[in-house]
C-alpha atoms as a PDB file:
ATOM      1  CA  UNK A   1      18.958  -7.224  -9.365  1.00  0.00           C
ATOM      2  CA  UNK A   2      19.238  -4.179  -7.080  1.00  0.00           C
ATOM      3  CA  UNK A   3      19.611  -5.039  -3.619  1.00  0.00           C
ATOM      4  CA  UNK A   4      18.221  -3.882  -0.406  1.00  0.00           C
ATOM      5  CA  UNK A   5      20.653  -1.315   0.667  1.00  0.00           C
ATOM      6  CA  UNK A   6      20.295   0.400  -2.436  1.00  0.00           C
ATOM      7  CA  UNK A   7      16.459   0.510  -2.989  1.00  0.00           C
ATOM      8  CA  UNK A   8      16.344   1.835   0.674  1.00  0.00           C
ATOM      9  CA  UNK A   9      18.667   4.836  -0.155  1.00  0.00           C
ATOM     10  CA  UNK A  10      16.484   5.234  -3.060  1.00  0.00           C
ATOM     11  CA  UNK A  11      13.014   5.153  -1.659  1.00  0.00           C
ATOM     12  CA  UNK A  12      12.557   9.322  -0.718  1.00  0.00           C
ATOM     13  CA  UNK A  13      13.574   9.748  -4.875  1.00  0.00           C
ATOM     14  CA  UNK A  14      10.977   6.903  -5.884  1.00  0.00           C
ATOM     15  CA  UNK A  15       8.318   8.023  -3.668  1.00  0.00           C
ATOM     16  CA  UNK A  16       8.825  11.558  -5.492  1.00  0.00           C
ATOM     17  CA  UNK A  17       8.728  10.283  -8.203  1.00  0.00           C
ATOM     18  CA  UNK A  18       5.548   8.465  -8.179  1.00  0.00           C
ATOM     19  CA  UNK A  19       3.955  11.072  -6.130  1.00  0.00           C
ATOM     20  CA  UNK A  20       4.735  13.550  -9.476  1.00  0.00           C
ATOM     21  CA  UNK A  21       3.376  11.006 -12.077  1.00  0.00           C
ATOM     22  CA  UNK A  22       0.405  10.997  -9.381  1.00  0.00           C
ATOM     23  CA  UNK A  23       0.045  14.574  -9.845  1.00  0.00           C
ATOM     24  CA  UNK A  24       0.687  14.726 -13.367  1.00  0.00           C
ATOM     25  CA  UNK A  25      -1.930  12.224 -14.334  1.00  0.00           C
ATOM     26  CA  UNK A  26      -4.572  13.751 -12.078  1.00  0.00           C
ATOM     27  CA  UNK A  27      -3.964  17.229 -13.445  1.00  0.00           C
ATOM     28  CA  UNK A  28      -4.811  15.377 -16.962  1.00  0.00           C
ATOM     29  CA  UNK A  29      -7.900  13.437 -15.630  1.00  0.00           C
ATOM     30  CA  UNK A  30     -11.095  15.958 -16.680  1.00  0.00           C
ATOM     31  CA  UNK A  31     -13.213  13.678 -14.664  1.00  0.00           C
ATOM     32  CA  UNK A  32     -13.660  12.796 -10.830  1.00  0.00           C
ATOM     33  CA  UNK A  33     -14.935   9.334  -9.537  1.00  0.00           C
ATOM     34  CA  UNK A  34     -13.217   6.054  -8.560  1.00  0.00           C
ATOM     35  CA  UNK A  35     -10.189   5.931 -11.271  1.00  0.00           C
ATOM     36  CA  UNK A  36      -9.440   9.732  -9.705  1.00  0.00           C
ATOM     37  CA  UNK A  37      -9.742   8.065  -6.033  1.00  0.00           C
ATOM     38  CA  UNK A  38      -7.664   5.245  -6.491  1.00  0.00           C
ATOM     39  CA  UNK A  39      -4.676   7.542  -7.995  1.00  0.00           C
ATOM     40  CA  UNK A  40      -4.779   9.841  -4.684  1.00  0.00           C
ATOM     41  CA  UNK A  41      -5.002   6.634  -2.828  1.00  0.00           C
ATOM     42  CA  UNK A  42      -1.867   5.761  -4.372  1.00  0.00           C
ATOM     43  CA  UNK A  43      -0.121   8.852  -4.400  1.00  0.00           C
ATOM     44  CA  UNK A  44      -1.116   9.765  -1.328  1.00  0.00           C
ATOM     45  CA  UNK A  45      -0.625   6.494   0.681  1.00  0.00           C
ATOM     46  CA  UNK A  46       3.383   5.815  -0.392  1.00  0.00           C
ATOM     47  CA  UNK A  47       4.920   9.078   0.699  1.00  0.00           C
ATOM     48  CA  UNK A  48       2.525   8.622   4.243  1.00  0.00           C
ATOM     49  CA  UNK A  49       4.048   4.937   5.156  1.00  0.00           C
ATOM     50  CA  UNK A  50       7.310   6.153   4.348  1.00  0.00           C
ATOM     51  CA  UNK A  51       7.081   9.225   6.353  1.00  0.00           C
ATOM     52  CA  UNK A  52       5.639   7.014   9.276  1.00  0.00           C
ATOM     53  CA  UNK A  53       9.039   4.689   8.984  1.00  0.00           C
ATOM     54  CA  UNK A  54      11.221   8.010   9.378  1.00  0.00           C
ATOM     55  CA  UNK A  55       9.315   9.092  12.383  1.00  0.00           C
ATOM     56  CA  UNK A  56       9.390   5.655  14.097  1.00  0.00           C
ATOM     57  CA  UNK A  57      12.896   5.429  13.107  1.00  0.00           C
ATOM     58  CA  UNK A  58      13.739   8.981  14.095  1.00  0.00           C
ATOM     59  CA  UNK A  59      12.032   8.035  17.729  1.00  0.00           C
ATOM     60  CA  UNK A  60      13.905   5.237  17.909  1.00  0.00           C
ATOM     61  CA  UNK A  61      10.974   2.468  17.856  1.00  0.00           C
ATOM     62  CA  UNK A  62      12.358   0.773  14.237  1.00  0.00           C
ATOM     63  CA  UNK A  63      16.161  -0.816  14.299  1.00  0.00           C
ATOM     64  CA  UNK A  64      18.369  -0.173  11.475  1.00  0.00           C
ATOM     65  CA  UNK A  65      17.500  -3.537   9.636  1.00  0.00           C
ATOM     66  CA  UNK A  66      13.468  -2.999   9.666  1.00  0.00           C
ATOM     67  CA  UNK A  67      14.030   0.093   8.542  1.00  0.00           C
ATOM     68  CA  UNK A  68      16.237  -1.225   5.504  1.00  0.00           C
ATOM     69  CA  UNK A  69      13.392  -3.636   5.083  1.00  0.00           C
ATOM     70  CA  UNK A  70      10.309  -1.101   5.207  1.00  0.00           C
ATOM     71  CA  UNK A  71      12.181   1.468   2.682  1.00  0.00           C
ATOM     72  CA  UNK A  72      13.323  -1.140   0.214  1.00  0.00           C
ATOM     73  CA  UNK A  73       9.580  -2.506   0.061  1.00  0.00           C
ATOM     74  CA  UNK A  74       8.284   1.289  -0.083  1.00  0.00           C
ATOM     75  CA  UNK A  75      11.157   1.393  -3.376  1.00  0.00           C
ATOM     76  CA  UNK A  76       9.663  -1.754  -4.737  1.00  0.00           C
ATOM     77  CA  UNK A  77       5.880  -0.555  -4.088  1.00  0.00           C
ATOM     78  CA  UNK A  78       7.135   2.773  -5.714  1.00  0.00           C
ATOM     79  CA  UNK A  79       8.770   1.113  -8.978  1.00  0.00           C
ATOM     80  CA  UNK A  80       5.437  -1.244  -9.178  1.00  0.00           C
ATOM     81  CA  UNK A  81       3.579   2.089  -9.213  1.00  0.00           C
ATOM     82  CA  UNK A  82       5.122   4.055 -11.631  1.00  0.00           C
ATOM     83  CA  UNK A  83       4.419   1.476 -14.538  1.00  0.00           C
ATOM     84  CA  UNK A  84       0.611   1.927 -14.372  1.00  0.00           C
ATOM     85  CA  UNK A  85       0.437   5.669 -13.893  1.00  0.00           C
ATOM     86  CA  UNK A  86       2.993   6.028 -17.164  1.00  0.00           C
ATOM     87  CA  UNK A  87       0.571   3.905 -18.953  1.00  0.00           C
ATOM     88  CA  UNK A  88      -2.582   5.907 -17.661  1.00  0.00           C
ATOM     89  CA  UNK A  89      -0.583   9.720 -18.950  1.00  0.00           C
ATOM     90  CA  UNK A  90       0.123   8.044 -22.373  1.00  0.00           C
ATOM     91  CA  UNK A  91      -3.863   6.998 -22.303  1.00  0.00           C
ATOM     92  CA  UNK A  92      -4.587  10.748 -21.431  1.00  0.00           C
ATOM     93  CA  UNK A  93      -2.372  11.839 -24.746  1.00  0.00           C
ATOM     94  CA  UNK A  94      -3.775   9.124 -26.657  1.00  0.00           C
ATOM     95  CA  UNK A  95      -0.626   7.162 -26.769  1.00  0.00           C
ATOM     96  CA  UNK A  96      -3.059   3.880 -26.190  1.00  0.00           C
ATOM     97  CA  UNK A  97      -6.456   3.194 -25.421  1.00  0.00           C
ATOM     98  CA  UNK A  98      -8.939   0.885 -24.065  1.00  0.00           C
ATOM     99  CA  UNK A  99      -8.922  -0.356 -20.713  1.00  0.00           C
ATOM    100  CA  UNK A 100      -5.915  -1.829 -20.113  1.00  0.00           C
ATOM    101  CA  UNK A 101      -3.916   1.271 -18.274  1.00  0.00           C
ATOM    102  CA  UNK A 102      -7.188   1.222 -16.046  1.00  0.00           C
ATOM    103  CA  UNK A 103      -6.608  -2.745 -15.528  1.00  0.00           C
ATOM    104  CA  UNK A 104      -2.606  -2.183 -14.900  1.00  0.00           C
ATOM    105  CA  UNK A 105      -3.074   0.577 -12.279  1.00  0.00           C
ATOM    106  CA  UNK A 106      -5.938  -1.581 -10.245  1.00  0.00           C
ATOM    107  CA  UNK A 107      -3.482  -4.613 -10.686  1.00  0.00           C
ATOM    108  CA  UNK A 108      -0.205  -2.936  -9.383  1.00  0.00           C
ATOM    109  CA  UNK A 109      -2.498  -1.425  -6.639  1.00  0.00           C
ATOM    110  CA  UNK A 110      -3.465  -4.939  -5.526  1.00  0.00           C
ATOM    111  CA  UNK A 111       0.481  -5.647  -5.620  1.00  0.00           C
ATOM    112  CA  UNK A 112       1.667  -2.636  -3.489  1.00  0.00           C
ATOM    113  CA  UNK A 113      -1.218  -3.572  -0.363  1.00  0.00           C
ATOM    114  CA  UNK A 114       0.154  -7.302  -1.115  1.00  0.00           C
ATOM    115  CA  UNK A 115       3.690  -5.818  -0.531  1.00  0.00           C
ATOM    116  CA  UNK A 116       2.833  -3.401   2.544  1.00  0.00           C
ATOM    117  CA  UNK A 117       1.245  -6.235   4.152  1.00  0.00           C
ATOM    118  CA  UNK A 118       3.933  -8.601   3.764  1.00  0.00           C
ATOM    119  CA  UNK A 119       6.184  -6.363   4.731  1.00  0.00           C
ATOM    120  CA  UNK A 120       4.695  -4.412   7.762  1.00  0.00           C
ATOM    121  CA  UNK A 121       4.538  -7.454   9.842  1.00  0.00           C
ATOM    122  CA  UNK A 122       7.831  -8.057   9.740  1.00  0.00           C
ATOM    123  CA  UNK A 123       9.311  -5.378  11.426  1.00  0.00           C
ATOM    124  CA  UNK A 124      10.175  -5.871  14.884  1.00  0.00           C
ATOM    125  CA  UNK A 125       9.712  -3.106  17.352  1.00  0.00           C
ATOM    126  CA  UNK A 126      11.759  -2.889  20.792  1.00  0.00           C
ATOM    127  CA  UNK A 127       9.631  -3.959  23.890  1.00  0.00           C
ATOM    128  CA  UNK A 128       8.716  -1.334  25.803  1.00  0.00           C
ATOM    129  CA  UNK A 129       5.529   0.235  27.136  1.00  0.00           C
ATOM    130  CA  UNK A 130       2.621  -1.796  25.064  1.00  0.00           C
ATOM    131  CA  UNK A 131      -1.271  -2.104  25.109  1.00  0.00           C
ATOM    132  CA  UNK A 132      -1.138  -5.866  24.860  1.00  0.00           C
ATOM    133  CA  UNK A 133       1.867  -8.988  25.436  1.00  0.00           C
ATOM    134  CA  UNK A 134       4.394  -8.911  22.431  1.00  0.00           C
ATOM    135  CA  UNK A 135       2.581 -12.450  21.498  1.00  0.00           C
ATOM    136  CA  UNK A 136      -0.359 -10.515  21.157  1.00  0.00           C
ATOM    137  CA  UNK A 137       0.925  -8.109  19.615  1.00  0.00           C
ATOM    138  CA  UNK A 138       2.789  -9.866  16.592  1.00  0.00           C
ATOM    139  CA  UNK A 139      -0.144 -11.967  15.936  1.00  0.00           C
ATOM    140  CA  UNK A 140      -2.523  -9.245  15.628  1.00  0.00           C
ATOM    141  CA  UNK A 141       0.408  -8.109  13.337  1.00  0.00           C
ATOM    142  CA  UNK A 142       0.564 -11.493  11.374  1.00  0.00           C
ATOM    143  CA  UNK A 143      -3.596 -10.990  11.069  1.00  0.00           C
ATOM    144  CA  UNK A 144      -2.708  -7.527  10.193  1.00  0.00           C
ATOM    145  CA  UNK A 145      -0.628  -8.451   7.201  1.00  0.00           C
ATOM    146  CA  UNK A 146      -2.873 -11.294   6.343  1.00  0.00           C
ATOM    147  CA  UNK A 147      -5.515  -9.284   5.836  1.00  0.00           C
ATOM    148  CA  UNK A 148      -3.567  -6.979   3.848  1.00  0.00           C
ATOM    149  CA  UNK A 149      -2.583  -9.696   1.099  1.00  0.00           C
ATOM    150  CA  UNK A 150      -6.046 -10.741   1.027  1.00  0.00           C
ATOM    151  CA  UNK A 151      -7.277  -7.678   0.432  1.00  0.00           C
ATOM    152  CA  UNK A 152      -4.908  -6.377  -2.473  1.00  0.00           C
ATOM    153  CA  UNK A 153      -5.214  -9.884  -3.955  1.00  0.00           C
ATOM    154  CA  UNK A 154      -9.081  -9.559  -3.913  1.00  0.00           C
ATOM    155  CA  UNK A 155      -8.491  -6.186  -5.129  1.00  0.00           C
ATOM    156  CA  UNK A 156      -6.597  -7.162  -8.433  1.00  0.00           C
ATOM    157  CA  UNK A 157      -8.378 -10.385  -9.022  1.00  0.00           C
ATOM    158  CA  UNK A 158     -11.371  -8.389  -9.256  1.00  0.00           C
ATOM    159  CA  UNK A 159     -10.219  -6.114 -11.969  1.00  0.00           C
ATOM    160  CA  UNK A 160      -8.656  -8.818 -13.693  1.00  0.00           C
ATOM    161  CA  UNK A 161     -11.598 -10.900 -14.573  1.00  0.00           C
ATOM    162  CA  UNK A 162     -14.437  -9.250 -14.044  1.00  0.00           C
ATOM    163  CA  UNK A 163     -15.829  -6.987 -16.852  1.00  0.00           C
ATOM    164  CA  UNK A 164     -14.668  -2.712 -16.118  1.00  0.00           C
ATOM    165  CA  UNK A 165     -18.271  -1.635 -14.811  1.00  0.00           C
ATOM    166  CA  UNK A 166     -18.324  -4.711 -12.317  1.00  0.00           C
ATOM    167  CA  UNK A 167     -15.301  -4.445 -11.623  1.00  0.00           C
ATOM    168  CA  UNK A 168     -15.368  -0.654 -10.505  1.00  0.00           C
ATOM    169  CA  UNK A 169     -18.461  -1.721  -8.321  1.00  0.00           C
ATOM    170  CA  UNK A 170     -16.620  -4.410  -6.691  1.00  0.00           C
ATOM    171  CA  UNK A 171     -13.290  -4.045  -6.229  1.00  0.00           C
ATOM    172  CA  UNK A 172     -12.959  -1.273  -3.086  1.00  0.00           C
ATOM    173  CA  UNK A 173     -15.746  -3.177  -0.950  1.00  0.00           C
ATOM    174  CA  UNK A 174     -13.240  -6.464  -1.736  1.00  0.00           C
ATOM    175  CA  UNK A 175     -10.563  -4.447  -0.755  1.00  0.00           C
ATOM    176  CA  UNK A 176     -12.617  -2.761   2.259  1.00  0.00           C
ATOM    177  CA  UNK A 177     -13.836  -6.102   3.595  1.00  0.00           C
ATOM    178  CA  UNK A 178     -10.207  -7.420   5.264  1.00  0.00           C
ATOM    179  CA  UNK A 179      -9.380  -4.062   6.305  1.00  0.00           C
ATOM    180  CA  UNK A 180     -12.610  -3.820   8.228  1.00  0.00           C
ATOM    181  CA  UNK A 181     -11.657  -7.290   9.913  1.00  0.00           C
ATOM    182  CA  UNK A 182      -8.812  -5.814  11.086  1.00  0.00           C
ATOM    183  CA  UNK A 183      -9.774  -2.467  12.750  1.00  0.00           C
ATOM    184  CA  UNK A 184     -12.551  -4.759  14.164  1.00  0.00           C
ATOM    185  CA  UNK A 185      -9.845  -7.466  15.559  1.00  0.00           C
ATOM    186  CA  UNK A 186      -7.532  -4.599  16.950  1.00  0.00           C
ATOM    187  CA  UNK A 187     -10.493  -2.963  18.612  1.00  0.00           C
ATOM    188  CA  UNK A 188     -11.123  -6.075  20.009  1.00  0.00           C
ATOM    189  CA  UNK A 189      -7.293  -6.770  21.208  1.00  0.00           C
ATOM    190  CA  UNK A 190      -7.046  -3.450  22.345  1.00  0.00           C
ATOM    191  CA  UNK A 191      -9.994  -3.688  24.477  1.00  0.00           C
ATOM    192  CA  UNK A 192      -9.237  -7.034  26.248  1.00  0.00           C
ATOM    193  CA  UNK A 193      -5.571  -5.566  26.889  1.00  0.00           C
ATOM    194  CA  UNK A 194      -7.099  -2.662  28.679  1.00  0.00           C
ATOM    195  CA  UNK A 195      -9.385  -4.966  30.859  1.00  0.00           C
ATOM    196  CA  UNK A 196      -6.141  -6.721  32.124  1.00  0.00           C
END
């Protein structure tokens, strides 16, 4: 198995990666709607979080070892990714058919929110000027990820058992619902901490 170190040196070629098999397979899709949506989602969202972990780490606000951590996850996220978009270009040439590269991208989407929000929460930032106590802070982190797991698991539970139609209807608002709980929470946080 590939270890740490190594998928963190590797994460700016993986993200590149995916983000051209993103591009690729939406230069193939002839129509727009949620399919097209979730692949800029995806495409879009890796190369963003791993940009954000350079700046923090550039600004010095992300040690050495979170930032081995974050990268590595982005890697794994990346090589999770790359499976379902190569099965949705061979569907575009024909290569198979039926709904299953739909299915596998919706599934590994699930996985890579399951693996940002495991892995966000975990990195420890230096204490410095904050909006709220540290203890505050790290469990509105903890909630944070929480939310994040339950959200990618609803996500891919949905599109593996319900029927395609349903499970196009269903899926974001599943996926929508725990994220919404959290900007709500941190508003909420935020607001007490500036009352203090």
């Amino acid at each position: 198995m590939i270890n740490s170190k190594t998928l963190s040196a590797l994460a700016p070629w993986i993200t590149m990666g995916v983000v051209v098999l993103g591009i690729w397979k939406w230069l193939l899709d002839s129509q727009l709607g949620a399919n097209s949506f979730n692949l800029g989602f995806l495409t879009g969202f890796l190369p963003i979080v791993w940009i954000g972990i350079v700046v923090k780490k550039r600004q010095g606000r992300l040690s050495a070892t979170a930032h081995q951590a974050l990268t590595s996850s982005i890697s794994l996220a990346g090589l999770m990714l790359t499976a379902p978009l190569i099965f949705a270009i061979a569907q575009s040439y024909h290569l198979i058919n039926g709904g299953i590269p739909l299915r596998l991208n919706a599934l590994f989407f699930g996985a890579f929110i399951i693996i940002i929000g495991n892995a966000l929460p975990k990195a420890l930032e230096p204490l410095g000027a904050k909006q709220c106590s540290p203890a505050t802070e790290q469990s509105l982190k903890r909630f944070g990820g929480w939310m994040f797991v339950l959200g990618g698991f609803g996500y891919a539970l949905t599109w593996l058992v319900l029927p395609i139609p349903m499970a196009k209807a269903l899926a974001l608002p599943v996926l929508a619902l725990p994220l919404l709980l959290l900007i709500a929470r941190t508003l909420m946080v935020r607001r007490q901490a500036s009352h203090q």
